[in-house]
C-alpha atoms as a PDB file:
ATOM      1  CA  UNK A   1     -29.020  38.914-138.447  1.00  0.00           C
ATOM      2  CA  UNK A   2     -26.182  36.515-137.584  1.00  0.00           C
ATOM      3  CA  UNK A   3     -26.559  35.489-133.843  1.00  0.00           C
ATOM      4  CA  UNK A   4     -23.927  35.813-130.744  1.00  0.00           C
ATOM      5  CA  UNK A   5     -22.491  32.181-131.342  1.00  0.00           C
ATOM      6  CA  UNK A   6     -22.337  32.614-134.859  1.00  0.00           C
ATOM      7  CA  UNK A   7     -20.240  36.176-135.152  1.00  0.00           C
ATOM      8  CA  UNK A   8     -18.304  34.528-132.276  1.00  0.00           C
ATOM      9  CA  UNK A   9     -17.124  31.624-134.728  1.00  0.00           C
ATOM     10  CA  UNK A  10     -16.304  33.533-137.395  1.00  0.00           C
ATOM     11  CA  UNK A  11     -14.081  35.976-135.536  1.00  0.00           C
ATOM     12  CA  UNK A  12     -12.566  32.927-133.615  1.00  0.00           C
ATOM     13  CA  UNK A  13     -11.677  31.324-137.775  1.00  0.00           C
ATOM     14  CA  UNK A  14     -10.540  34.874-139.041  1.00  0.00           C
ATOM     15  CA  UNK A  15      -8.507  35.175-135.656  1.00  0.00           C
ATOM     16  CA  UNK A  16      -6.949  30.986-136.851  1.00  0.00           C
ATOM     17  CA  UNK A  17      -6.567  32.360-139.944  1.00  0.00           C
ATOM     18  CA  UNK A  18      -4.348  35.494-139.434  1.00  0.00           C
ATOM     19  CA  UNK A  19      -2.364  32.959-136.857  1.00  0.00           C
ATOM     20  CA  UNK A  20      -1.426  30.600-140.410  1.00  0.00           C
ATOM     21  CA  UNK A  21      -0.207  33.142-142.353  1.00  0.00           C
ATOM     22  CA  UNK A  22       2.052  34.385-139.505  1.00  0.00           C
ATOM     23  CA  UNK A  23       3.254  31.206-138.856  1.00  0.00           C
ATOM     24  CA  UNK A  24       3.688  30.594-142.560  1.00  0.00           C
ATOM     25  CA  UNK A  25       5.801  33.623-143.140  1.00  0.00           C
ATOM     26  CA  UNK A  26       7.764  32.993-140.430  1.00  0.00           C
ATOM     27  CA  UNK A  27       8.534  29.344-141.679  1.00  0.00           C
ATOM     28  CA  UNK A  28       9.514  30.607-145.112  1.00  0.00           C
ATOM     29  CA  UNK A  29      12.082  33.587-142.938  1.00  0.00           C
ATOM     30  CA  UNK A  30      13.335  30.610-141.291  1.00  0.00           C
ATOM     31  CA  UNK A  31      13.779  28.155-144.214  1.00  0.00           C
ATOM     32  CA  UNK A  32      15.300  30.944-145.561  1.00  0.00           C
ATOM     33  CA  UNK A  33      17.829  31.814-142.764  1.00  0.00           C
ATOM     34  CA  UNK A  34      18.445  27.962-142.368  1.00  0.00           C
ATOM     35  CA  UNK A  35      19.504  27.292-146.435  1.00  0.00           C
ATOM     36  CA  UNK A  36      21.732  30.909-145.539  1.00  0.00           C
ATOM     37  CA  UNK A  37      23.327  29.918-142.626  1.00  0.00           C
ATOM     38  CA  UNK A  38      23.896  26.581-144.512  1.00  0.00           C
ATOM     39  CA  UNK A  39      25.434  27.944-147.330  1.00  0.00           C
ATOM     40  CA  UNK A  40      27.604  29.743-145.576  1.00  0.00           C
ATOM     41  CA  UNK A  41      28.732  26.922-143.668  1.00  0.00           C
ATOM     42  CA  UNK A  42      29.545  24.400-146.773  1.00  0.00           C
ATOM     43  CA  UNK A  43      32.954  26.040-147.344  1.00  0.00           C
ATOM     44  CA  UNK A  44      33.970  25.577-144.246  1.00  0.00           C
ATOM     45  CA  UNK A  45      32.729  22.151-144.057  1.00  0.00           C
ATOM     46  CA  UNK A  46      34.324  21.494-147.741  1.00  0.00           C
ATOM     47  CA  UNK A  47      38.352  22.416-146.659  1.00  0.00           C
ATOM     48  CA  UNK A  48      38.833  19.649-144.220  1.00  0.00           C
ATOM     49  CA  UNK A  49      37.768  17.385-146.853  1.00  0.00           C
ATOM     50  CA  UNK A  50      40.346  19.542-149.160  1.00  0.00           C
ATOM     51  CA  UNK A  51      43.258  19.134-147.120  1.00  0.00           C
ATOM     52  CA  UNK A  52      42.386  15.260-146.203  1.00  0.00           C
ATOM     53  CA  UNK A  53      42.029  14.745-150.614  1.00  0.00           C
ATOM     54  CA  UNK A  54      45.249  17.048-151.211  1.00  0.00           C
ATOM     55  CA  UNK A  55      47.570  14.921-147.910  1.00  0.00           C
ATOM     56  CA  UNK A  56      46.215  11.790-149.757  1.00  0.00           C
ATOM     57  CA  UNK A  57      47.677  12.800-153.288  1.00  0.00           C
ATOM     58  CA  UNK A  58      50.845  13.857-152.139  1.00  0.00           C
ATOM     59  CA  UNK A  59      51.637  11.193-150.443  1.00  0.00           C
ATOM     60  CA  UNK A  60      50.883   9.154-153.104  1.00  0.00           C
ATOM     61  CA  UNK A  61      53.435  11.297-155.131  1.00  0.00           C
ATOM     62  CA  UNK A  62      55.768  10.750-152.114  1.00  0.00           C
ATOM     63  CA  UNK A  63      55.220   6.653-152.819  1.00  0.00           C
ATOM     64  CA  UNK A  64      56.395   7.450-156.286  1.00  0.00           C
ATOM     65  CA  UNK A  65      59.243   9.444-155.229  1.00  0.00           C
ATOM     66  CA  UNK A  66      60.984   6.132-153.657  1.00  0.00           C
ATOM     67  CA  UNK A  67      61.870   5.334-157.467  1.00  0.00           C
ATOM     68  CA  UNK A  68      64.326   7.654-157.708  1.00  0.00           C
ATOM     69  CA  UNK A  69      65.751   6.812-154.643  1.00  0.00           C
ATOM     70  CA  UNK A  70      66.122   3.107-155.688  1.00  0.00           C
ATOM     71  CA  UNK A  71      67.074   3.795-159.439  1.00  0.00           C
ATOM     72  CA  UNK A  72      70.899   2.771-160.029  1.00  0.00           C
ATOM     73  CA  UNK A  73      71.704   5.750-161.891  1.00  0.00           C
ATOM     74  CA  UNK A  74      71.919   9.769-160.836  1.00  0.00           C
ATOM     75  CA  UNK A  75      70.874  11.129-163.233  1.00  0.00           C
ATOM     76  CA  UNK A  76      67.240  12.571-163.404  1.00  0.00           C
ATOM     77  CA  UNK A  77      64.201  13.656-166.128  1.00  0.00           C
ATOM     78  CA  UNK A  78      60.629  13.664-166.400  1.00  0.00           C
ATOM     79  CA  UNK A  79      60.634  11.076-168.230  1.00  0.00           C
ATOM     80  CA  UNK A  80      61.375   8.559-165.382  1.00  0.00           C
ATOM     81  CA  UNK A  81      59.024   6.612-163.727  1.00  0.00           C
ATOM     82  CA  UNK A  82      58.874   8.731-160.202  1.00  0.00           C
ATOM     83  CA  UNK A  83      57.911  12.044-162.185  1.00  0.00           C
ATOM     84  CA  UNK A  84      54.989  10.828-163.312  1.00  0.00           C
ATOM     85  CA  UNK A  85      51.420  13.013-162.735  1.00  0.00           C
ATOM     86  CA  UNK A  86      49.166  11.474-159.897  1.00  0.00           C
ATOM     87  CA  UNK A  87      45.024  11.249-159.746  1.00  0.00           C
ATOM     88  CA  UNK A  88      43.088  10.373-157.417  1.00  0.00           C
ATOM     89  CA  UNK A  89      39.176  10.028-157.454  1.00  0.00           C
ATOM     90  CA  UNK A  90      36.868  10.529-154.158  1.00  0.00           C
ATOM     91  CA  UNK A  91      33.442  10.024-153.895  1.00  0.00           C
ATOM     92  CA  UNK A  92      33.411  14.014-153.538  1.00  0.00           C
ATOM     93  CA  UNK A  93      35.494  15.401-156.214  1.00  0.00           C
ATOM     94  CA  UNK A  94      39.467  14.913-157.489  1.00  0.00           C
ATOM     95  CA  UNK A  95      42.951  15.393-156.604  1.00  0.00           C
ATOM     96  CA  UNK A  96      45.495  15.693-158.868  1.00  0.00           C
ATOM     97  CA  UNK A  97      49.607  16.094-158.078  1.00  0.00           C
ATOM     98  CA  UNK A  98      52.485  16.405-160.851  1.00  0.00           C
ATOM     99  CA  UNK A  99      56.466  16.960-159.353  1.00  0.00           C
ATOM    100  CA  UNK A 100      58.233  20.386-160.772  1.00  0.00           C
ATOM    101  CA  UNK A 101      62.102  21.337-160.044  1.00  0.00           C
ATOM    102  CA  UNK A 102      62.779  22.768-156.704  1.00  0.00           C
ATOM    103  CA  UNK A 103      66.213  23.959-158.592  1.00  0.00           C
ATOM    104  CA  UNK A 104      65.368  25.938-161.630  1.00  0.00           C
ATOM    105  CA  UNK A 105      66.098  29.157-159.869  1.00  0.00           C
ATOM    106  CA  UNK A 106      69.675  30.326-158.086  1.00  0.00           C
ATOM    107  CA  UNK A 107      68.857  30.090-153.988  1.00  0.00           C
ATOM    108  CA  UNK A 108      69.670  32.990-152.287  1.00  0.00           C
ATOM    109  CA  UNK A 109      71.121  30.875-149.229  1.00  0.00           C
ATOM    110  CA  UNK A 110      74.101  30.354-151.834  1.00  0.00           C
ATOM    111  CA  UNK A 111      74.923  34.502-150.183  1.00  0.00           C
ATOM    112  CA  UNK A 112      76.580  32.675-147.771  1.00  0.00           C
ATOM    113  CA  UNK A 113      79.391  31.143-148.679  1.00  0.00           C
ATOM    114  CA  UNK A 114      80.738  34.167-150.256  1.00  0.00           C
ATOM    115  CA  UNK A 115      84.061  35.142-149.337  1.00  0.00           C
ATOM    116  CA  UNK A 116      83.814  38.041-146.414  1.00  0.00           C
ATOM    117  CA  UNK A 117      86.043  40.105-149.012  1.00  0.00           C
ATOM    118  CA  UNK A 118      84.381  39.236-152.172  1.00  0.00           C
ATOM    119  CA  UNK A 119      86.059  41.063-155.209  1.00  0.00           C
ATOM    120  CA  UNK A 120      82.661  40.992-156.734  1.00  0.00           C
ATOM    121  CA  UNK A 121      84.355  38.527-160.290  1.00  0.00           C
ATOM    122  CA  UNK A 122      83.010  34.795-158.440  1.00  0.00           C
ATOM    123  CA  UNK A 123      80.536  32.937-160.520  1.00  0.00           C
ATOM    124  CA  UNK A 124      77.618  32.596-158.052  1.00  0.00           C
ATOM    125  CA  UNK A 125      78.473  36.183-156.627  1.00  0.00           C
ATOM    126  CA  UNK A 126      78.059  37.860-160.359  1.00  0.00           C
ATOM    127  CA  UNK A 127      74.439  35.429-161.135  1.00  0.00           C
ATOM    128  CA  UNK A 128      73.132  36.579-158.074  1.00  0.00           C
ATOM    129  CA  UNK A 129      73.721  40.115-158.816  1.00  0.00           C
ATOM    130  CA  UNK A 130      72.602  39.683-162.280  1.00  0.00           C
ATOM    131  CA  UNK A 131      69.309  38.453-161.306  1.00  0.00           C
ATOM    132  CA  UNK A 132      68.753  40.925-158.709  1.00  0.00           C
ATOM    133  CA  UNK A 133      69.606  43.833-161.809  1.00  0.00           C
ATOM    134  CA  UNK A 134      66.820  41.748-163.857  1.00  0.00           C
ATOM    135  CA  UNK A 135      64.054  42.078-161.187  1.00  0.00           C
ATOM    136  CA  UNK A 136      64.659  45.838-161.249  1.00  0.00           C
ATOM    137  CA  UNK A 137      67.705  46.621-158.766  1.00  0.00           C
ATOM    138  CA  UNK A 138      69.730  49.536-159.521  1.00  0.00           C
ATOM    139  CA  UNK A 139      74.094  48.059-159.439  1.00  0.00           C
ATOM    140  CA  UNK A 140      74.063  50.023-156.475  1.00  0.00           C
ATOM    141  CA  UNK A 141      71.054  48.526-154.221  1.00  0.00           C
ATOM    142  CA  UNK A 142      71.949  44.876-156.374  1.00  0.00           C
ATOM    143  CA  UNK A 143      75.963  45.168-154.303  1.00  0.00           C
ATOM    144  CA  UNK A 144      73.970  46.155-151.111  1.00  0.00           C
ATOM    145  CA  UNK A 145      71.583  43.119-150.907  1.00  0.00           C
ATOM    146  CA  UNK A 146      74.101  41.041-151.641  1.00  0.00           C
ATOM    147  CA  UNK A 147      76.538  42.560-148.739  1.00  0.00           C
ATOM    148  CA  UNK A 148      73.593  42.739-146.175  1.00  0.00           C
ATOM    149  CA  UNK A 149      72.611  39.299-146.650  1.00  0.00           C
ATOM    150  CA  UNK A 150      76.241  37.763-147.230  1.00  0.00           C
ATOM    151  CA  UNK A 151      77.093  39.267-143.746  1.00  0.00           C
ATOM    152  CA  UNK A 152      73.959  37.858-142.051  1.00  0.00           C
ATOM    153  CA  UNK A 153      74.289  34.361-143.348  1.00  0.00           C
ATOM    154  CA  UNK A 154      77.641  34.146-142.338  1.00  0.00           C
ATOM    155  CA  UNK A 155      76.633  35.194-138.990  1.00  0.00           C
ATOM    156  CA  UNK A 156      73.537  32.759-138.886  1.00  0.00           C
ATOM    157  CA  UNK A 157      74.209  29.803-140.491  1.00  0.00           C
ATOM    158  CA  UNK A 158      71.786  27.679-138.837  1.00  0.00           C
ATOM    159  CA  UNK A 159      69.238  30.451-140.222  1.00  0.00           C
ATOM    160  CA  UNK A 160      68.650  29.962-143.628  1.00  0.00           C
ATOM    161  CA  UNK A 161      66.303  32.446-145.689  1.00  0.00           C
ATOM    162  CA  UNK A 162      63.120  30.572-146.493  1.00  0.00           C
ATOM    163  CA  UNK A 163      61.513  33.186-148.796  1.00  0.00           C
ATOM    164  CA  UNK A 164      63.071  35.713-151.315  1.00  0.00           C
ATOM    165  CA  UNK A 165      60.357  38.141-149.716  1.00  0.00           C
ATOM    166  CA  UNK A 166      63.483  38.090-146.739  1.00  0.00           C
ATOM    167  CA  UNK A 167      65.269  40.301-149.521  1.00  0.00           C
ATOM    168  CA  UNK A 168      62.674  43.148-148.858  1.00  0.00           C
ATOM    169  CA  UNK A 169      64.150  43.579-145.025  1.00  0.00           C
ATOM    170  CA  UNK A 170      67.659  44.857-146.524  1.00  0.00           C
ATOM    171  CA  UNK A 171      68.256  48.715-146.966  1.00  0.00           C
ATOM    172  CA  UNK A 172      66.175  50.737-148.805  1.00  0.00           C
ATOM    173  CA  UNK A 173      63.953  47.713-149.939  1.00  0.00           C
ATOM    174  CA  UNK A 174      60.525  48.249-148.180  1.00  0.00           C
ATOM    175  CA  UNK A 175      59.023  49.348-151.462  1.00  0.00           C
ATOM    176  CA  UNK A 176      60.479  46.427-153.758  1.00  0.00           C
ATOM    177  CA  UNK A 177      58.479  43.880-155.560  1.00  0.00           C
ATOM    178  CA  UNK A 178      60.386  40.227-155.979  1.00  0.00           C
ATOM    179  CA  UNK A 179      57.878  39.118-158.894  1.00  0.00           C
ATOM    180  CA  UNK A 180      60.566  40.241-161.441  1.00  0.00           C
ATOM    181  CA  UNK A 181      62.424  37.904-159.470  1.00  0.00           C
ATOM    182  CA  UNK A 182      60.701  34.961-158.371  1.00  0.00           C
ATOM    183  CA  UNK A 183      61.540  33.128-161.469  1.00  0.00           C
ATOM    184  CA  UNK A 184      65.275  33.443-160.936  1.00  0.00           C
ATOM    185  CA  UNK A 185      65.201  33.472-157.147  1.00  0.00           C
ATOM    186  CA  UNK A 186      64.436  30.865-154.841  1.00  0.00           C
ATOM    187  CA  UNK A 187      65.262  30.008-151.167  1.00  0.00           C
ATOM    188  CA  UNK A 188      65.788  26.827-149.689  1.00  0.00           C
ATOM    189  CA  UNK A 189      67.337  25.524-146.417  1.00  0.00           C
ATOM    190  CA  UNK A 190      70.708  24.596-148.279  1.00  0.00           C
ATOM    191  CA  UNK A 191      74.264  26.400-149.926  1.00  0.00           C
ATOM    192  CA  UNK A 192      73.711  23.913-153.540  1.00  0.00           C
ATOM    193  CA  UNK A 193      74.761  25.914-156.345  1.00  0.00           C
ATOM    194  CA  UNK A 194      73.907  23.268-158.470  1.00  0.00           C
ATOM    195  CA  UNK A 195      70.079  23.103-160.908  1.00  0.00           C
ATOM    196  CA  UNK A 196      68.910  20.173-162.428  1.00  0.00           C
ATOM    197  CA  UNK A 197      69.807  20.824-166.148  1.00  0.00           C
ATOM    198  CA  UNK A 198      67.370  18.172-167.213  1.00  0.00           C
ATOM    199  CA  UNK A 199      64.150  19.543-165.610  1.00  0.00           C
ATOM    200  CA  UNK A 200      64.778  22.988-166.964  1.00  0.00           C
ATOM    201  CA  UNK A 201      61.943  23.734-169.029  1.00  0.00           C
ATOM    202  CA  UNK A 202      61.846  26.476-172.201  1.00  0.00           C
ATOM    203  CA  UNK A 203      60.153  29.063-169.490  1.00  0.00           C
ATOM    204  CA  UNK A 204      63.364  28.358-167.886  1.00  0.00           C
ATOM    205  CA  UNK A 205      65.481  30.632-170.590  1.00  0.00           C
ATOM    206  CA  UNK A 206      66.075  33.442-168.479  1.00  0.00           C
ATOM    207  CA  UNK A 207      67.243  31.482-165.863  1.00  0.00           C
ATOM    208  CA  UNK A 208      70.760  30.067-168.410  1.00  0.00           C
ATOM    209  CA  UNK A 209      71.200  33.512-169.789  1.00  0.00           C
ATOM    210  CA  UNK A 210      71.921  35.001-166.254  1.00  0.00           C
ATOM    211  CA  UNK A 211      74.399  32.436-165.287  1.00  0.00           C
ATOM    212  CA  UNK A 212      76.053  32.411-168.374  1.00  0.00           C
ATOM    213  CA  UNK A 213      76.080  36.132-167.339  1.00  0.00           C
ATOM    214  CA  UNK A 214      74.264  37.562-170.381  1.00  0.00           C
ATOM    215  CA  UNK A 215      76.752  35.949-173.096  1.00  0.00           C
ATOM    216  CA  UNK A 216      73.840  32.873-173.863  1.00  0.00           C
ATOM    217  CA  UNK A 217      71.085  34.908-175.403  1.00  0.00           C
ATOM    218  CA  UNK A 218      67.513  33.908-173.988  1.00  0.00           C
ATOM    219  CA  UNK A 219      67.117  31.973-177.853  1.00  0.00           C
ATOM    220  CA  UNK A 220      69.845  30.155-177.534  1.00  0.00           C
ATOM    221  CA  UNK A 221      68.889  29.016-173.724  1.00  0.00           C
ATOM    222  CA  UNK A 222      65.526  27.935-175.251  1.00  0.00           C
ATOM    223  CA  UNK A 223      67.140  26.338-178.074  1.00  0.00           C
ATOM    224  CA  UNK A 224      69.452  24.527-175.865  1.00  0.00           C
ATOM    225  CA  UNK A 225      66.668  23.395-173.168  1.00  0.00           C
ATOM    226  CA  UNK A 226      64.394  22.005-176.577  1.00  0.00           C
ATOM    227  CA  UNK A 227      67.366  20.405-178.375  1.00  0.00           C
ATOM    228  CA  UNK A 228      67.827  18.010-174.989  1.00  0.00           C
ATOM    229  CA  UNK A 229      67.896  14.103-175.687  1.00  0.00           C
ATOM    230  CA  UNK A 230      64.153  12.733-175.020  1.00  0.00           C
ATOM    231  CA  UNK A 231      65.258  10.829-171.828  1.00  0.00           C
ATOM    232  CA  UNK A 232      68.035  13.942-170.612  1.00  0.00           C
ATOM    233  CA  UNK A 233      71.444  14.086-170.564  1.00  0.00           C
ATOM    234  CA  UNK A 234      72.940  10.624-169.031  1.00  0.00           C
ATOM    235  CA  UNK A 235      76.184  12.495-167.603  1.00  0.00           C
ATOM    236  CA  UNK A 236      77.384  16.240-167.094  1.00  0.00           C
ATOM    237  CA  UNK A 237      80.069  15.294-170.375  1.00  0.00           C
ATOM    238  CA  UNK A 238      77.201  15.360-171.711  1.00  0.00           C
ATOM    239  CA  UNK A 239      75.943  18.355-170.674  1.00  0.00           C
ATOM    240  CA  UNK A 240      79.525  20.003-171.706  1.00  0.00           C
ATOM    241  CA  UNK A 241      79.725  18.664-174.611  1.00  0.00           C
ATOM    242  CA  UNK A 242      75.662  20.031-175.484  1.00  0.00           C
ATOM    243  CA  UNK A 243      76.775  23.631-174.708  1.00  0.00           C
ATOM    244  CA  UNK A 244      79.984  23.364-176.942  1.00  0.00           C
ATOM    245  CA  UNK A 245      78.098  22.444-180.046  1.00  0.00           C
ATOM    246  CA  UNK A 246      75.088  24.638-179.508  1.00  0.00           C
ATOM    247  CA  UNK A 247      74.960  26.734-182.898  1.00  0.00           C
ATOM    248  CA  UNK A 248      76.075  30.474-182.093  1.00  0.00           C
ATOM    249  CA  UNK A 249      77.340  29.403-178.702  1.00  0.00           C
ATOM    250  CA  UNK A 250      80.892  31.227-177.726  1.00  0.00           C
ATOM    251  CA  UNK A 251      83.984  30.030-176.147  1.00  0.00           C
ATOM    252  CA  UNK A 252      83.124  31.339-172.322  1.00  0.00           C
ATOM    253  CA  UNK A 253      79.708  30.323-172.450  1.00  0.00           C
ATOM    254  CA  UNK A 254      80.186  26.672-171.039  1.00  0.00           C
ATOM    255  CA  UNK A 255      82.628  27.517-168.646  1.00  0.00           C
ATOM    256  CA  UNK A 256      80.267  30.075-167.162  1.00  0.00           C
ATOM    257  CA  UNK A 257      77.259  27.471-167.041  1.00  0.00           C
ATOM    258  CA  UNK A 258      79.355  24.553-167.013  1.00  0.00           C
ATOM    259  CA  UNK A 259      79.648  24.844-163.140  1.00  0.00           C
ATOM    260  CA  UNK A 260      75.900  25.729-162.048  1.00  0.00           C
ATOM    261  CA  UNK A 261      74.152  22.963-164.494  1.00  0.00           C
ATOM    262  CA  UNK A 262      73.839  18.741-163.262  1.00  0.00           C
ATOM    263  CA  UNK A 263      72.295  15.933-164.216  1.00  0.00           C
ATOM    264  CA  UNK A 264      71.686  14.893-160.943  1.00  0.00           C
ATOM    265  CA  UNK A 265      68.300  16.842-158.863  1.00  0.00           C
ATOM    266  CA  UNK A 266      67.973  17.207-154.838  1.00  0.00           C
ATOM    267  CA  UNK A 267      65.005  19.365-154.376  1.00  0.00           C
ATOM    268  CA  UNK A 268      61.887  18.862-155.976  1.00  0.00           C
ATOM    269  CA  UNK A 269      58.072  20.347-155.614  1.00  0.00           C
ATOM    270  CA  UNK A 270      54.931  18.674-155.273  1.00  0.00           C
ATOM    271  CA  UNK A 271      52.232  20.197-156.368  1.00  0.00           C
ATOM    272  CA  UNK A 272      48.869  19.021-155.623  1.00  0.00           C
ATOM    273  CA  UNK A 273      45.031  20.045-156.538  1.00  0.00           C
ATOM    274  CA  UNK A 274      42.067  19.152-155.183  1.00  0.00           C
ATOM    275  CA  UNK A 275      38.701  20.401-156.154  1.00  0.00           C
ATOM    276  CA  UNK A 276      35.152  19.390-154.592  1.00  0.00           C
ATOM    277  CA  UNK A 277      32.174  21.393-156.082  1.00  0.00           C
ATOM    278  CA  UNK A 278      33.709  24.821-156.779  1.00  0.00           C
ATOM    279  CA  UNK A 279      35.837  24.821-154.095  1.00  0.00           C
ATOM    280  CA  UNK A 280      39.472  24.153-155.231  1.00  0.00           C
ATOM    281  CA  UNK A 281      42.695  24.012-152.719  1.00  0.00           C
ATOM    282  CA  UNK A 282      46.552  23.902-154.015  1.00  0.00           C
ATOM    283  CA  UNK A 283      49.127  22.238-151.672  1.00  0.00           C
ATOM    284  CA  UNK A 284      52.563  22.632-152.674  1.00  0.00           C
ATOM    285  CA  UNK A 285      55.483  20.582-150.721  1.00  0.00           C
ATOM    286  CA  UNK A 286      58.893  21.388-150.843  1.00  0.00           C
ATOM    287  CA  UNK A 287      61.266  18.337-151.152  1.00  0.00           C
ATOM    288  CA  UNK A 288      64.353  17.435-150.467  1.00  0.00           C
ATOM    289  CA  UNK A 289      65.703  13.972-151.834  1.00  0.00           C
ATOM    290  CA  UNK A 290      69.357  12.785-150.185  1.00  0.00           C
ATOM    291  CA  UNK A 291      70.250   9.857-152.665  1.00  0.00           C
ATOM    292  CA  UNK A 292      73.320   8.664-151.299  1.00  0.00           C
ATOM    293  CA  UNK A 293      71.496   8.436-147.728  1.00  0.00           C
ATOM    294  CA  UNK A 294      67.854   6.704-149.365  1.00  0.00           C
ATOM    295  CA  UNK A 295      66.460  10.017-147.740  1.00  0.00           C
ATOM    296  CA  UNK A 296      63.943  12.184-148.536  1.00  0.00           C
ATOM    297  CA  UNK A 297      61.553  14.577-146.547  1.00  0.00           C
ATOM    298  CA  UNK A 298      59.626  17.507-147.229  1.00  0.00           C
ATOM    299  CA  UNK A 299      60.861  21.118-145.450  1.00  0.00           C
ATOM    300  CA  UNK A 300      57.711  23.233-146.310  1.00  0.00           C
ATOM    301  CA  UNK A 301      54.667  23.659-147.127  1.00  0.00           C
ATOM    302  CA  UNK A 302      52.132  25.966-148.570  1.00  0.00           C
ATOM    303  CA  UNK A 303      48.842  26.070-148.732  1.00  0.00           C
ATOM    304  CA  UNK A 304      46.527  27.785-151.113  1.00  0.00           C
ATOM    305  CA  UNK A 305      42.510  28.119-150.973  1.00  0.00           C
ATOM    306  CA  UNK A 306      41.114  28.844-154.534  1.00  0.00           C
ATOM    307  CA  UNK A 307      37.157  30.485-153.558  1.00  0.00           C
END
């Protein structure tokens, strides 16, 4: 028969024993809890280090961007030595940045310089309208946007539209979608009626056949935009002289483009991409280059966080 001292040490080890395996459970709900809670928090410790990598890239496109300001002629491409693609390597991850036209699109700010009594037959008035029909307007609610926003941009000139969402705010628009639109609608904080005809791309089709007012078939705007000279037109003779030979091209085709298309580019977008792990961010910065003035500086922003 065990004696008093004896039972009393074994109840005193079982008693030790049951006291581990608490403690042991609870370190393994806590290690658990902590590696949570730390998961949880790496996102949010991973977008500062985002935004620092995607500031870093752009500026470095913004370095490049001084080229064009310094290059002797106007005329601009992709080909030139500012548009070229930027990457960047961190000891955490990447960021990458390439420059797009801020002008292949008509800018709905253009609504106000229309006459107060427009006859509805100008060039910008009748490519505004058409791209508003292509997005899904009915003629009717198309001539209503137009009015509406002609009217308040008169009024406000020091407000420009900064978003072709603005459009929804008109009339009977609450329930209208601007995707169909967002490819030939832009807004920036200007009244340039002018697009970069050398940093249209093929996607860009659309865009030719609406200001040529449906007489340049969608082909023949892809044709055109392929058929370009490596480096881009050199001068808007050029340009003219492109449209007039394009096969299947008719008489009223150039002058209905001849007037919206350049050589020369003001407004460009930087877009930037920076990824660490699987967290990715997209940055893209609005730009507006004044030549003439060795200007540039960028109006807006938007940020994008890819989870």
């Amino acid at each position: 028969m065990m004696n008093a001292p004896e039972h009393q040490r074994g109840a005193a080890l079982l008693i030790v024993l049951i006291a581990l395996v608490f403690m042991t459970l609870a370190a393994v709900r806590l290690s658990g809890q902590t590696v949570l809670s730390l998961n949880r928090a790496e996102p949010a410790l991973i977008r500062p280090k985002l935004r620092w990598m995607l500031f870093s890239v752009e500026n470095a496109s913004l370095m490049g961007m001084n080229k064009l300001l310094e290059q002797p002629y106007n005329a601009v491409s992709f080909s030139q030595e500012w548009a070229q693609p930027v990457l960047l390597h961190f000891e955490q991850g990447e960021a990458r940045s390439r420059i797009i036209s801020g002008e292949s699109c008509l800018n709905i700010n253009i609504m106000g310089i229309f006459p107060e009594h427009d006859d509805g037959k100008t060039p910008a008035r009748n490519a505004i309208f058409q791209a508003l029909s292509y997005s899904g307007l009915s003629s009717r609610q198309a001539d209503t946007v137009i009015k509406h926003f002609s009217a308040y941009l008169r009024k406000n000139k020091d407000t420009p539209l900064l978003d072709i969402y603005a459009l929804k705010l008109s009339e009977n628009m609450a329930h209208w979608h601007p995707s169909g639109a967002a490819k030939l609608l832009c807004a920036r904080p200007d009244t340039r009626t002018l697009i970069a005809v050398n940093l249209l791309r093929p996607a860009d089709a659309r865009l030719l056949n609406v200001l040529s007012q449906n007489q340049m078939s969608v082909d023949q705007a892809r044709r055109f935009i392929e058929g370009r000279p490596t480096g881009g037109w050199r001068t808007n003779e050029e340009v003219r002289q492109a449209l007039d030979t394009l096969p299947g091209n008719k008489k009223n085709v150039t002058e209905n483009l001849i007037n919206f298309l350049s050589v020369e580019g003001q407004n460009f977008i930087i877009e930037s991409e920076a990824a660490v792990a699987e967290q990715r961010m997209i940055l893209r910065s609005y730009l507006y280059v004044d030549k003439k003035n060795k200007h540039s500086k960028i109006w807006k922003r938007q940020l994008i966080s890819m989870e």
